[in-house]
Protein backbone atom coordinates (compact mmCIF):
# COMPACT_ATOMS: atom_id res chain seq x y z
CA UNK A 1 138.38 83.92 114.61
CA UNK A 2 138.83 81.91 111.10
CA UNK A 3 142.78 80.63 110.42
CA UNK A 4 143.86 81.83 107.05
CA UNK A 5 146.16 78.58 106.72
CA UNK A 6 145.83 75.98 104.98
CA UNK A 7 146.01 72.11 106.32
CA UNK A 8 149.79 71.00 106.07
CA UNK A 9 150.28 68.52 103.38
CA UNK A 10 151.50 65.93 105.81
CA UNK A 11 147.98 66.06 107.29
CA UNK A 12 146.34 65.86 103.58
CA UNK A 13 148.60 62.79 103.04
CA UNK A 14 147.95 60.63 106.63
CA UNK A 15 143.85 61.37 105.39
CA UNK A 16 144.66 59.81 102.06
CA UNK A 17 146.29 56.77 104.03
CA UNK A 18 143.71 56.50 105.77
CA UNK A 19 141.23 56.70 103.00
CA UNK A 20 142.99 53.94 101.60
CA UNK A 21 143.28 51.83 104.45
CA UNK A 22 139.82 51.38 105.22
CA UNK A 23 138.98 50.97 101.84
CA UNK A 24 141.68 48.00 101.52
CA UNK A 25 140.21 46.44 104.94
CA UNK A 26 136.80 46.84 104.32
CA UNK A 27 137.22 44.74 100.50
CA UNK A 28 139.38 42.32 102.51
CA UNK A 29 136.84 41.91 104.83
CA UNK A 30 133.98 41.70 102.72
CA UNK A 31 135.88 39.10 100.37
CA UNK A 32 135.82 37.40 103.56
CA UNK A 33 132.47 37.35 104.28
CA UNK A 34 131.05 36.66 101.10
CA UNK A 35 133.01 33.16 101.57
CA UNK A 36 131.25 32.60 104.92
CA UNK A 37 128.29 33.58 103.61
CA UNK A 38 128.07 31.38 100.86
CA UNK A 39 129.97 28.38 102.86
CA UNK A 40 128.08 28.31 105.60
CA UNK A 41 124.09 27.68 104.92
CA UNK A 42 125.84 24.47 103.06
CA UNK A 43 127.57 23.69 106.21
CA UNK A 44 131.81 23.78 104.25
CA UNK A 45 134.54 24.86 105.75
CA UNK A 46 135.53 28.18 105.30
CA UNK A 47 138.91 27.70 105.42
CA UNK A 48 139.36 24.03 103.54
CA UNK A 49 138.85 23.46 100.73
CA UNK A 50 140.46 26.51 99.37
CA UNK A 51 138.38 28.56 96.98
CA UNK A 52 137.36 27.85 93.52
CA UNK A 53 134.86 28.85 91.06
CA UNK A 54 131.45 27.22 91.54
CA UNK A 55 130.65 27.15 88.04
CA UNK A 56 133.64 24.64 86.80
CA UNK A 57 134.95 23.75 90.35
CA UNK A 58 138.73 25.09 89.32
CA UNK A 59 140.84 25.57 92.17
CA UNK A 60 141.59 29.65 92.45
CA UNK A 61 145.05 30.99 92.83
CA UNK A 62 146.04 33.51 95.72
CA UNK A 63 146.82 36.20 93.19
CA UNK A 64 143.37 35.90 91.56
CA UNK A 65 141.63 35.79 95.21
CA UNK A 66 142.68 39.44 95.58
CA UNK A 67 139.56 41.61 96.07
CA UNK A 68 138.94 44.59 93.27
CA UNK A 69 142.34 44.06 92.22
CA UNK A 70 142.22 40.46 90.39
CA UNK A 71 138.35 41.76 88.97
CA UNK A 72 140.32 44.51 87.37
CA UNK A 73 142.65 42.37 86.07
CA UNK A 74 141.04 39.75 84.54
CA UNK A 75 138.31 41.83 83.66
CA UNK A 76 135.61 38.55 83.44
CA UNK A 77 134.14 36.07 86.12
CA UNK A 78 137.13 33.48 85.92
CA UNK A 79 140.48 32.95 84.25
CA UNK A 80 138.72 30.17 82.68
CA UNK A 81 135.44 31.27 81.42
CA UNK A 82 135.01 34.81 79.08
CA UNK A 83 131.38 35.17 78.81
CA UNK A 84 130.32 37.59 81.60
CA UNK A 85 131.79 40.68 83.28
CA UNK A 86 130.22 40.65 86.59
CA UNK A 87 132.48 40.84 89.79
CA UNK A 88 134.46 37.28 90.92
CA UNK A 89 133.44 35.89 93.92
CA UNK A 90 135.85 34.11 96.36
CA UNK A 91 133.47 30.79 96.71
């Protein structure tokens, strides 16, 4: 027998939250990762010193260390350089 209700909008909202949720954690932790990964075959510490761009070795701020979020923002590799558009990295 086939319900002819709809889902409740409460349970259409807690799936968007959701949605968004493991989106947010899985950039977070990816972000992560792609410091370890590219930290540890060279045998640094990921957690000192704190991240910077390995092209000109500037220091990164927290607000630009924000996965999807800062790439949208600044819209270019680094604060400091303008010539490509690829996604930052957190190295």
């Amino acid at each position: 027998m086939q319900n002819d209700f709809t889902d409740p909008p409460i349970l259409h909202s807690a799936f968007c939250i959701l949605h968004f949720a493991a989106f947010a954690t899985g950039a977070i932790v990816g972000s992560f990762l792609n410091v370890v990964i590219h930290r540890y075959p060279i045998e640094e510490s990921i957690v000192f010193p704190p991240s910077r761009c390995p092209a000109c070795r500037a220091r990164i701020r927290w607000f630009d260390n924000v996965p999807i979020l800062a790439w949208l923002w600044l819209r270019t590799p680094g604060r400091r350089r303008v010539s490509s558009s690829s996604p930052p990295s957190s190295r």
